[in-house]
C-alpha atoms as a PDB file:
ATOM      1  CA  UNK A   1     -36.145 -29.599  -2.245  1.00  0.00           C
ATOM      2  CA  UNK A   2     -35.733 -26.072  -0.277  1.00  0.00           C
ATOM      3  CA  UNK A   3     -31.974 -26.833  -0.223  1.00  0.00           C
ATOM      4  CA  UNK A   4     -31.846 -27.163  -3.297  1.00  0.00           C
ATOM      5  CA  UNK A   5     -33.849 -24.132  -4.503  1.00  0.00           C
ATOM      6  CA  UNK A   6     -31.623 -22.274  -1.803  1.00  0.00           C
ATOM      7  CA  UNK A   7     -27.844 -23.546  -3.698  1.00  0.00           C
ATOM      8  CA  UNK A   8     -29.410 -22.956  -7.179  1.00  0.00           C
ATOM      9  CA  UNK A   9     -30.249 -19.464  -5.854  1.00  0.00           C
ATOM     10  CA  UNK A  10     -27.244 -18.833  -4.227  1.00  0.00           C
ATOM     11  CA  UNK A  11     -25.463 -20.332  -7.284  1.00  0.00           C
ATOM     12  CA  UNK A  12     -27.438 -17.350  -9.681  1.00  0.00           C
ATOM     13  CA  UNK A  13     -26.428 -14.758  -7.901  1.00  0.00           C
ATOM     14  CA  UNK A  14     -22.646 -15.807  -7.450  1.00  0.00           C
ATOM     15  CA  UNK A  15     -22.353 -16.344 -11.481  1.00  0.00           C
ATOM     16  CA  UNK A  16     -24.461 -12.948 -11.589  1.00  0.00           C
ATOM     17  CA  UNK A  17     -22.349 -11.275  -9.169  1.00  0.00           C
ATOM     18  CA  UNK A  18     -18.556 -12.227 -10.810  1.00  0.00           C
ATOM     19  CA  UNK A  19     -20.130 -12.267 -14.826  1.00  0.00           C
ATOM     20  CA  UNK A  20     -18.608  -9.453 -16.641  1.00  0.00           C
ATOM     21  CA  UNK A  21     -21.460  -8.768 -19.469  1.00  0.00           C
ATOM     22  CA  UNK A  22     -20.894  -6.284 -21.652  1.00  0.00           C
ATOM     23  CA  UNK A  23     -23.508  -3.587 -21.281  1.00  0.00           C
ATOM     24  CA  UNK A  24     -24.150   0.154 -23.563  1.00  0.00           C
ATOM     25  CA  UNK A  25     -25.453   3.642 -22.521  1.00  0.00           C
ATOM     26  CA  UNK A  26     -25.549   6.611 -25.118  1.00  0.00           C
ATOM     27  CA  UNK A  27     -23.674   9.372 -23.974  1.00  0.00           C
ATOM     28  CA  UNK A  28     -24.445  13.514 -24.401  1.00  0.00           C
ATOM     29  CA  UNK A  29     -23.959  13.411 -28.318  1.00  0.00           C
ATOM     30  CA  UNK A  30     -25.116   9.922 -29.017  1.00  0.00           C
ATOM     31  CA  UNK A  31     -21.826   7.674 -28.839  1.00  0.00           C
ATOM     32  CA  UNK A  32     -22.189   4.436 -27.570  1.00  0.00           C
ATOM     33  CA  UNK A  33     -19.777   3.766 -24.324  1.00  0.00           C
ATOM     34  CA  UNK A  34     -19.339   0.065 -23.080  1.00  0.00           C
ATOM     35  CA  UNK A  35     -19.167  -0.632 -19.585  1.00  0.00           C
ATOM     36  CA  UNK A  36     -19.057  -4.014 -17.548  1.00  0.00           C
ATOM     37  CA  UNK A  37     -20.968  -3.652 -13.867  1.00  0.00           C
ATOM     38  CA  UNK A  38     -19.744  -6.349 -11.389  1.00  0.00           C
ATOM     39  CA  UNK A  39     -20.201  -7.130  -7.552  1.00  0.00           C
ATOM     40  CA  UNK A  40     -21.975  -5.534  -5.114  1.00  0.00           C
ATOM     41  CA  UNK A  41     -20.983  -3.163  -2.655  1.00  0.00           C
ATOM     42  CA  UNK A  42     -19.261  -0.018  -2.325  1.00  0.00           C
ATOM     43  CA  UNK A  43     -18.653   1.124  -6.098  1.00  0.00           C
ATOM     44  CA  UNK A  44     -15.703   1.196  -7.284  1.00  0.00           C
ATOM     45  CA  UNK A  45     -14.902   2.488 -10.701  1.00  0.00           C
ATOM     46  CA  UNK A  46     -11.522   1.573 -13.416  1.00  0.00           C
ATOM     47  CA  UNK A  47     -10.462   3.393 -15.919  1.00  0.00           C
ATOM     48  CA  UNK A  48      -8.296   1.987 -18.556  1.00  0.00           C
ATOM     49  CA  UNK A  49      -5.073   3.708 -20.392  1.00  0.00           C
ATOM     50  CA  UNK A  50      -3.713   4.324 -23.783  1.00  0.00           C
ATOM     51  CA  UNK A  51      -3.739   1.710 -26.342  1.00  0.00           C
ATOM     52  CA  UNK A  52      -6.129   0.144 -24.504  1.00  0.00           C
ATOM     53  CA  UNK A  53      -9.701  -1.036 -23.217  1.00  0.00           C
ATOM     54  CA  UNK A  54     -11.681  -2.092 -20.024  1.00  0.00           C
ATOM     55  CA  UNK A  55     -10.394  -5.668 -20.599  1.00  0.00           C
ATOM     56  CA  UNK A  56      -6.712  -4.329 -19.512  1.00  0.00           C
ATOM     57  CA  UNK A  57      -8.834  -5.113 -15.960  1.00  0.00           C
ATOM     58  CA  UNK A  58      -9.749  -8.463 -16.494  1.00  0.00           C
ATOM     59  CA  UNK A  59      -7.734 -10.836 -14.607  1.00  0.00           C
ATOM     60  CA  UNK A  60      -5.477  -8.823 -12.875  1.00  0.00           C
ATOM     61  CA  UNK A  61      -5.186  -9.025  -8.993  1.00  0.00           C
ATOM     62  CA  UNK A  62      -7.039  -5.580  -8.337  1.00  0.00           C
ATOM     63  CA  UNK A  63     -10.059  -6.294 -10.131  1.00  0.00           C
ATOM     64  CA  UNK A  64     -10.230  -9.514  -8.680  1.00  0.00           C
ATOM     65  CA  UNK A  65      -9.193  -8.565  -5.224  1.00  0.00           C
ATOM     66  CA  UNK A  66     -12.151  -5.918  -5.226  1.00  0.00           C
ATOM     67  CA  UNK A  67     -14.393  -8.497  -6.386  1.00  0.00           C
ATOM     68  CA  UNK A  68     -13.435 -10.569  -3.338  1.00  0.00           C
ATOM     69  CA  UNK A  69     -13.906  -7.898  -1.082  1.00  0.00           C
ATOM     70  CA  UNK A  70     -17.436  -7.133  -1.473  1.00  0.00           C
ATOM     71  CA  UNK A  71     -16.878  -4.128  -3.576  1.00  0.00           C
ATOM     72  CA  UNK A  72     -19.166  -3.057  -7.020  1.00  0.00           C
ATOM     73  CA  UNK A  73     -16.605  -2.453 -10.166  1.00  0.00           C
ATOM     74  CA  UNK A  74     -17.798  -0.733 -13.057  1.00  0.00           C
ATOM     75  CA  UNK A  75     -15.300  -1.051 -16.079  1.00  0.00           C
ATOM     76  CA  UNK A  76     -15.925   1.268 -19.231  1.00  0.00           C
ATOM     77  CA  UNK A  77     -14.295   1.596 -22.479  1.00  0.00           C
ATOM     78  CA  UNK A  78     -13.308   5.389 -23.167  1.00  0.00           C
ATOM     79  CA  UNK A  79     -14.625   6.541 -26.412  1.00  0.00           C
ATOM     80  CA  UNK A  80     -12.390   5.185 -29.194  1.00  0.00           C
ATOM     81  CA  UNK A  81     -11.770   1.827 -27.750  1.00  0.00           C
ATOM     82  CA  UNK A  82     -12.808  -1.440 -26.865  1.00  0.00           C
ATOM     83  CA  UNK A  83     -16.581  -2.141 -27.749  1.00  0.00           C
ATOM     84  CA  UNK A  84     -17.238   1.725 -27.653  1.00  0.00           C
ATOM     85  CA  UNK A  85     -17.849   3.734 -30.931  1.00  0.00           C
ATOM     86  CA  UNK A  86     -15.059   5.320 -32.512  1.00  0.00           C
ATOM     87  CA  UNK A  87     -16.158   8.319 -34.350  1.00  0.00           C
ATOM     88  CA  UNK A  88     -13.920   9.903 -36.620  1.00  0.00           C
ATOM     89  CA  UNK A  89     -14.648  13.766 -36.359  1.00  0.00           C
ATOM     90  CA  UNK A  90     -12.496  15.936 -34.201  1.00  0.00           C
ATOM     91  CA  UNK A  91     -15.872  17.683 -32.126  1.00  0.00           C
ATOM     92  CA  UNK A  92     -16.104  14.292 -30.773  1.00  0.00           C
ATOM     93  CA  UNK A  93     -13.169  14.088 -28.705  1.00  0.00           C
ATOM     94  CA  UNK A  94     -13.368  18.102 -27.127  1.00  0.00           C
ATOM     95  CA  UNK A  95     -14.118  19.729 -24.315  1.00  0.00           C
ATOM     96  CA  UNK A  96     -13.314  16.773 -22.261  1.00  0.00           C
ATOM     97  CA  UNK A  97     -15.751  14.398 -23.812  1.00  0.00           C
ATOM     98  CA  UNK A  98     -14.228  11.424 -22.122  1.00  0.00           C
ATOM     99  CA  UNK A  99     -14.714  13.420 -18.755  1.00  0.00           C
ATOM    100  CA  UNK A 100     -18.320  13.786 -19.985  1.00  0.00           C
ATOM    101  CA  UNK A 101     -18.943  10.424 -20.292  1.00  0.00           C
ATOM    102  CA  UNK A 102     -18.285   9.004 -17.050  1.00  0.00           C
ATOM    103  CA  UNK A 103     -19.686  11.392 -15.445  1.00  0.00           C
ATOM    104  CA  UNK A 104     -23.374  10.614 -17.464  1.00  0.00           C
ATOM    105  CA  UNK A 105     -22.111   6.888 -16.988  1.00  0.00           C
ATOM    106  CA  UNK A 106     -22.215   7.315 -13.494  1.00  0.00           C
ATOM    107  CA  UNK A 107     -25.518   9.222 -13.583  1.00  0.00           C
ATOM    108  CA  UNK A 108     -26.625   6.521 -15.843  1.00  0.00           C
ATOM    109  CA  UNK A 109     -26.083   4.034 -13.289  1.00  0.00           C
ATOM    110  CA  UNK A 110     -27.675   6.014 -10.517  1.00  0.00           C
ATOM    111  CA  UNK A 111     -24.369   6.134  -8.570  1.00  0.00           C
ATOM    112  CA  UNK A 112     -24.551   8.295  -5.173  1.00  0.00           C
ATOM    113  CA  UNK A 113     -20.552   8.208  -4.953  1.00  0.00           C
ATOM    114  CA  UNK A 114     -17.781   6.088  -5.781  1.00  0.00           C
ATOM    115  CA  UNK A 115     -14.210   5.730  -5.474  1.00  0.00           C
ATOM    116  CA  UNK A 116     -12.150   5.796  -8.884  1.00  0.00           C
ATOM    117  CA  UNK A 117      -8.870   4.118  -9.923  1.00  0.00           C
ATOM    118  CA  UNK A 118      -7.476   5.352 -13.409  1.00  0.00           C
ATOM    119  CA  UNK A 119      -3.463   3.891 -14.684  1.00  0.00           C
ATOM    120  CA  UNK A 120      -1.989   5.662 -16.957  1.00  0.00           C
ATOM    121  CA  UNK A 121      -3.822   7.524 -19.019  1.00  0.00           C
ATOM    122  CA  UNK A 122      -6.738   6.484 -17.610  1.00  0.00           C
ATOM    123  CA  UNK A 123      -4.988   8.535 -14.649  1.00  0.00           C
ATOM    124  CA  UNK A 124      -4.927  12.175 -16.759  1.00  0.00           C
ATOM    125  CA  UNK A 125      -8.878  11.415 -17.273  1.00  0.00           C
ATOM    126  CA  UNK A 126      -9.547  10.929 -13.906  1.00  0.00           C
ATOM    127  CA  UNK A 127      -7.371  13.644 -13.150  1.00  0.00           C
ATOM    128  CA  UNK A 128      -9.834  15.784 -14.903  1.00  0.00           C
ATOM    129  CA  UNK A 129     -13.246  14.161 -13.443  1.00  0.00           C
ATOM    130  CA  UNK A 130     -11.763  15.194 -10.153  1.00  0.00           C
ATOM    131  CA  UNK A 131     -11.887  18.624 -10.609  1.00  0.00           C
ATOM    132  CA  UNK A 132     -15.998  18.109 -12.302  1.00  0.00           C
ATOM    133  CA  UNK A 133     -17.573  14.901 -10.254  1.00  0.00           C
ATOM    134  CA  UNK A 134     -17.988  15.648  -6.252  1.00  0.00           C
ATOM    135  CA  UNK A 135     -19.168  11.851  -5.805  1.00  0.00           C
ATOM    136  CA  UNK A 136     -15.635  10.160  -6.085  1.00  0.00           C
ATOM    137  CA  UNK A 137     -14.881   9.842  -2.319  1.00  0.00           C
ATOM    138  CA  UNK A 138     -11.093   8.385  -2.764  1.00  0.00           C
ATOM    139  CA  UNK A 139      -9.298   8.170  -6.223  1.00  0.00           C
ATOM    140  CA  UNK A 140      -6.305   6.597  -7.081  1.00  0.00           C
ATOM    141  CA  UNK A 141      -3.771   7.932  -9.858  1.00  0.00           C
ATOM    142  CA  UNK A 142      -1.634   5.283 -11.254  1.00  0.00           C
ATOM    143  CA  UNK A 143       1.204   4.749 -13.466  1.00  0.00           C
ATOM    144  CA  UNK A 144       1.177   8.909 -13.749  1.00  0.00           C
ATOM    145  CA  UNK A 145       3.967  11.195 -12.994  1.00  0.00           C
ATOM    146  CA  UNK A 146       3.200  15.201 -13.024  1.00  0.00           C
ATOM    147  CA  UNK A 147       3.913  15.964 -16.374  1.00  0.00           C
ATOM    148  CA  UNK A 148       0.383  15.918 -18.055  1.00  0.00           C
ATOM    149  CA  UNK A 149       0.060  18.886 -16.243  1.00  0.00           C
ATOM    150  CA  UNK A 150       1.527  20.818 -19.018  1.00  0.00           C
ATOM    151  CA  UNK A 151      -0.578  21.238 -21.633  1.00  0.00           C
ATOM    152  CA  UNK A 152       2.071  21.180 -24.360  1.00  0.00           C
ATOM    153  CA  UNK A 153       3.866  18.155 -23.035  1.00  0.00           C
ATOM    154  CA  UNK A 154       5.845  16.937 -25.412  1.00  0.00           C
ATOM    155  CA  UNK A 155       5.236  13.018 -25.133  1.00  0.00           C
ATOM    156  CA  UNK A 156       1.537  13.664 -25.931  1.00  0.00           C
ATOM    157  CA  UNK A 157       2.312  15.745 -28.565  1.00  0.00           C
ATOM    158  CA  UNK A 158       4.833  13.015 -30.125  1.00  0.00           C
ATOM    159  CA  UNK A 159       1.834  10.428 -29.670  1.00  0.00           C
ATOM    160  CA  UNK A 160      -0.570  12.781 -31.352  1.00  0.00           C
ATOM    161  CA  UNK A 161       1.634  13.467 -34.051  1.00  0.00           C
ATOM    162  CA  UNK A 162       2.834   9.489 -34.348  1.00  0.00           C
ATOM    163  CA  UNK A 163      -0.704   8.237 -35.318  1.00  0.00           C
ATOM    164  CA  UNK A 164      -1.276  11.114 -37.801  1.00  0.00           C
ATOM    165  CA  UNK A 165       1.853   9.839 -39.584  1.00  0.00           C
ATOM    166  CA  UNK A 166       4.722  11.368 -37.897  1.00  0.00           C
ATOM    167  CA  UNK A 167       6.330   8.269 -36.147  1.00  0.00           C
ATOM    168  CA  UNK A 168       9.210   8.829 -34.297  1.00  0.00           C
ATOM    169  CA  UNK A 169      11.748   6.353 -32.267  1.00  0.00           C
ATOM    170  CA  UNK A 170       9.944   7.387 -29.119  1.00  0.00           C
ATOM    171  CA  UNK A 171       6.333   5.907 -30.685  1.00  0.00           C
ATOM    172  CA  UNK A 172       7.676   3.648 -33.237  1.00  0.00           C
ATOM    173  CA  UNK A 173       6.654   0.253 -30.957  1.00  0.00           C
ATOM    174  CA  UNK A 174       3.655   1.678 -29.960  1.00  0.00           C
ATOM    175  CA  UNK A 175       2.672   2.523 -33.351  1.00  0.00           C
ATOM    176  CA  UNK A 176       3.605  -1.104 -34.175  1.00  0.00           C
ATOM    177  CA  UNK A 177       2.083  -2.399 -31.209  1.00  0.00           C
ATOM    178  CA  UNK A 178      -1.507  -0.325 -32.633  1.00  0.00           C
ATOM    179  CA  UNK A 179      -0.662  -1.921 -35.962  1.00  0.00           C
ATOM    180  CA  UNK A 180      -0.763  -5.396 -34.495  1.00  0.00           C
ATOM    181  CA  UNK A 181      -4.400  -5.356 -32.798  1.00  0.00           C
ATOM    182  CA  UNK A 182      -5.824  -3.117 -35.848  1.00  0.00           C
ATOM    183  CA  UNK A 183      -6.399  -0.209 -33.873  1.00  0.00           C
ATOM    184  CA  UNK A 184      -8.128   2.466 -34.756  1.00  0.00           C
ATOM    185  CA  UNK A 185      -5.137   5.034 -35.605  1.00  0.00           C
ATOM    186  CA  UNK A 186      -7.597   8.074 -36.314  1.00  0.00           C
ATOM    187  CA  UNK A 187      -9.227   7.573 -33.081  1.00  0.00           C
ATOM    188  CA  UNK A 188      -6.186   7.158 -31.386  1.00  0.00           C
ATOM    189  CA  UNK A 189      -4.957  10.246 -32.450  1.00  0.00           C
ATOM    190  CA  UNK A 190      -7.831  12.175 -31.759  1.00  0.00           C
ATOM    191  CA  UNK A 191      -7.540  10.739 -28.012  1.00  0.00           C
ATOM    192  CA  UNK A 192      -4.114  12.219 -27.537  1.00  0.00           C
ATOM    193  CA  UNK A 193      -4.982  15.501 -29.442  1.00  0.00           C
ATOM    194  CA  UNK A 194      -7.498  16.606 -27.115  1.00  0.00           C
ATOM    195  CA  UNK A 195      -6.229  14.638 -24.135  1.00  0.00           C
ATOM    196  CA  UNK A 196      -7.513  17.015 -20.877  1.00  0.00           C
ATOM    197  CA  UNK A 197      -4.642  18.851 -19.036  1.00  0.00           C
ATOM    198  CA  UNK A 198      -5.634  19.658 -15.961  1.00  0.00           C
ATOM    199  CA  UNK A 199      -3.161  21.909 -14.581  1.00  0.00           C
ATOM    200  CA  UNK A 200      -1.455  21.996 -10.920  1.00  0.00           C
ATOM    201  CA  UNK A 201      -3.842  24.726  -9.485  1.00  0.00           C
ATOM    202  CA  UNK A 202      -6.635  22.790 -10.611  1.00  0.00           C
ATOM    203  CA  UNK A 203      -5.354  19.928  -9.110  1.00  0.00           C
ATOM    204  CA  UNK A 204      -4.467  21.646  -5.829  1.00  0.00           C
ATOM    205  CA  UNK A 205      -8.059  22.894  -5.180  1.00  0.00           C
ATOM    206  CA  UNK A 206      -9.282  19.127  -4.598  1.00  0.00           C
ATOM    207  CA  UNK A 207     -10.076  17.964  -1.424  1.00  0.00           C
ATOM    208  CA  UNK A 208     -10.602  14.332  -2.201  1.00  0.00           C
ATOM    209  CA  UNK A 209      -7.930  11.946  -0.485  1.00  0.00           C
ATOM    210  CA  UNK A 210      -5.685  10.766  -3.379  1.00  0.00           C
ATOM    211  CA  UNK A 211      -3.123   8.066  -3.856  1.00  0.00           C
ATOM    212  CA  UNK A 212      -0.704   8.398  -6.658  1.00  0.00           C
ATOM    213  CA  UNK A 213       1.006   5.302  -7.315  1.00  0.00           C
ATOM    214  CA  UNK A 214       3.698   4.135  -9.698  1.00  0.00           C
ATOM    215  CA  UNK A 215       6.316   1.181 -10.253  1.00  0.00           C
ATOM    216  CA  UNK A 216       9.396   1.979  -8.982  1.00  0.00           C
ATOM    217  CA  UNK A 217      11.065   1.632 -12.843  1.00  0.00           C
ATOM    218  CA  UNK A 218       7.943   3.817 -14.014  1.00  0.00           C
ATOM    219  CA  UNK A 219       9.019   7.547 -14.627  1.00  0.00           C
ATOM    220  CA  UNK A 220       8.092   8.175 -18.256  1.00  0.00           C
ATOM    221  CA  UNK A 221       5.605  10.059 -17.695  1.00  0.00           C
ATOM    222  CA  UNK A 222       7.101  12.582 -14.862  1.00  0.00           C
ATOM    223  CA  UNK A 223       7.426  12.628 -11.663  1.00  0.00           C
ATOM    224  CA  UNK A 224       4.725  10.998  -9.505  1.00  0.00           C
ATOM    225  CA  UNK A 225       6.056  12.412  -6.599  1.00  0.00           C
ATOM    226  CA  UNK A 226       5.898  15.721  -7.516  1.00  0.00           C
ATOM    227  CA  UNK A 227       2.267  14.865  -8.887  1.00  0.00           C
ATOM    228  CA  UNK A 228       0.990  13.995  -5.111  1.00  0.00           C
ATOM    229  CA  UNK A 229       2.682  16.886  -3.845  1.00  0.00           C
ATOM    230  CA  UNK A 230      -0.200  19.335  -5.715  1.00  0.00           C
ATOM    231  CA  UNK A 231      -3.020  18.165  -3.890  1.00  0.00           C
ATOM    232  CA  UNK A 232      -4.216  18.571  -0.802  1.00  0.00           C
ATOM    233  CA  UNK A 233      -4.652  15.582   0.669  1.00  0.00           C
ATOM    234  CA  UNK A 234      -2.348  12.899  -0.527  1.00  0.00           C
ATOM    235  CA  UNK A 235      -0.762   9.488  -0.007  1.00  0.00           C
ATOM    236  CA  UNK A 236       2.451   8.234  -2.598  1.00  0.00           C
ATOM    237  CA  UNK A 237       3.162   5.051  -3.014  1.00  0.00           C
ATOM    238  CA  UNK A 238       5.922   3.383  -5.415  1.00  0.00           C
ATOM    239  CA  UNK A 239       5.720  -0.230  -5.719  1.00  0.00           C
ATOM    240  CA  UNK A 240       8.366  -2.998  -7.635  1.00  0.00           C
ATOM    241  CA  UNK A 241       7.274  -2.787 -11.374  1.00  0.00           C
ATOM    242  CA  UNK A 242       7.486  -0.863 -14.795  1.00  0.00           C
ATOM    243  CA  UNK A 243       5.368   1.023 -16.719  1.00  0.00           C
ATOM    244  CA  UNK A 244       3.010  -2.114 -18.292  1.00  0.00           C
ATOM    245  CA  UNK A 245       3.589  -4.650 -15.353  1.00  0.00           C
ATOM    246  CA  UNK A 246       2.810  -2.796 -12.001  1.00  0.00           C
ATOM    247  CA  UNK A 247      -0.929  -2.603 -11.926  1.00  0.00           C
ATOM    248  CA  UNK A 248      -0.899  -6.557 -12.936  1.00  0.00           C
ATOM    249  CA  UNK A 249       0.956  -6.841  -9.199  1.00  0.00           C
ATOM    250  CA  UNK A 250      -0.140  -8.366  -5.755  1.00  0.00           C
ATOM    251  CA  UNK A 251       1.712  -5.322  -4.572  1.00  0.00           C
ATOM    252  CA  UNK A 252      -0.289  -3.177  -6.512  1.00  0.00           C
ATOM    253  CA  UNK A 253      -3.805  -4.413  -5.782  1.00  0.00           C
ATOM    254  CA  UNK A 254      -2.906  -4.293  -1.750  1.00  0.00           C
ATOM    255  CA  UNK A 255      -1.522  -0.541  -1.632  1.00  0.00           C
ATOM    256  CA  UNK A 256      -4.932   0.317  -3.581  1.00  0.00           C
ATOM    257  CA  UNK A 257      -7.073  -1.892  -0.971  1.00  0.00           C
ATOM    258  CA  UNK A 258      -5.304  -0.730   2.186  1.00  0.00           C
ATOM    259  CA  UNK A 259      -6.208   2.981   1.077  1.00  0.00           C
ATOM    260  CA  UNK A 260      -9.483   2.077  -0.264  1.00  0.00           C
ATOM    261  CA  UNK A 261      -9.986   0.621   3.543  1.00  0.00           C
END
């Protein structure tokens, strides 16, 4: 009878340990983020891109990977996607609100420090948190060359403009793509609107050990060389893949788990 108390235990807490329930926290001006906690462990924290939610996570060899390893991963959806709320007024998405709320997620969660992966544009958040959260111990910028550095760059711009109305050939699939899933298009444009830019001297006063790491097919947004140059302390890495496919990878998941070691 003890044995089996002891597997239906152990059971529990393996089902608890891999379940990915969706949970809430309000953030500084009352929008709901979404967030799945996992694991146990070091914490390690995934932010999602463009287009996109925390579920662009689920299943790939990373997330599970970390899992394996004995690490804690906390998934949110930014503001404006997935199960988070998607207000519609401009103040909303300012002064780094997105920044904002991971930071109050992780003080939400009573988090001591962390390391952070962001791909993408989950990559020009981080970016940002860097420079505003001490507690990230290692981050990892993926999928990101150097060019969100300017603050005027012109493929956010085009993005911005594309779900306002003004579709070009550059954001015609996407715009398709947001068609296809029912995305939120004034949301969406809000994100890239007031996307941070965190420029290169910014970037160059961290001290936190970085890897920047891209597919070796992956350069449309910039260099990520010359990204991993800026900073202090840096590792590049440039793995087989494009732009959607790399952080799905094998390849991926061990560069980011050697570092993370």
């Amino acid at each position: 009878m003890k044995n089996f108390l002891f597997l239906s235990f152990a059971f529990v807490l393996c089902i608890s340990k891999f379940s990915a329930q969706t949970n809430f926290f309000q953030s500084f001006d009352g929008t709901n983020i979404s967030y799945t906690d996992e694991g146990f462990g070091e914490t390690v924290l995934l932010i999602h891109g463009f287009l996109n939610s925390g579920k662009s996570w689920k299943n790939t060899k990373l997330k599970m990977d970390l899992l394996e390893k004995g690490y804690r991963v906390i998934i949110p959806d930014l503001r404006g996607c997935g199960q988070s709320d998607k207000p519609q007024e401009e103040q909303f998405y300012q002064h780094n609100a997105e920044v904002q709320d991971l930071n109050l997620l992780m003080d939400h969660l009573k988090i001591q420090h962390y390391a952070a992966i962001g791909y993408s544009r989950g990559s020009v958040v981080l970016a940002e948190l860097l420079t505003e959260d001490e507690r990230i111990s290692k981050a990892v910028l993926g999928g990101m060359g150097i060019d969100f550095t300017n603050p005027n760059w012109d493929r956010r711009v085009a993005f911005a403009n594309a779900f306002n109305g003004e579709v070009s050939e550059m954001t015609q699939g996407a715009v398709d793509y947001a068609k296809s899933i029912n995305a939120d298009f004034r949301s969406l444009h809000l994100q890239q609107k007031y996307q941070p830019s965190t420029s290169k001297e910014e970037l160059g006063k961290i001290t936190t050990e970085i890897l920047v790491i891209a597919g070796d097919t992956d350069f449309e947004n910039g260099n990520p060389e010359a990204l991993s140059k800026v900073f202090k302390s840096s590792k590049l890495s440039i793995v087989p893949g494009d732009h959607n496919g790399t952080l799905k990878t094998q390849k991926f998941s061990n560069e980011i788990l050697g570092f993370l070691r």
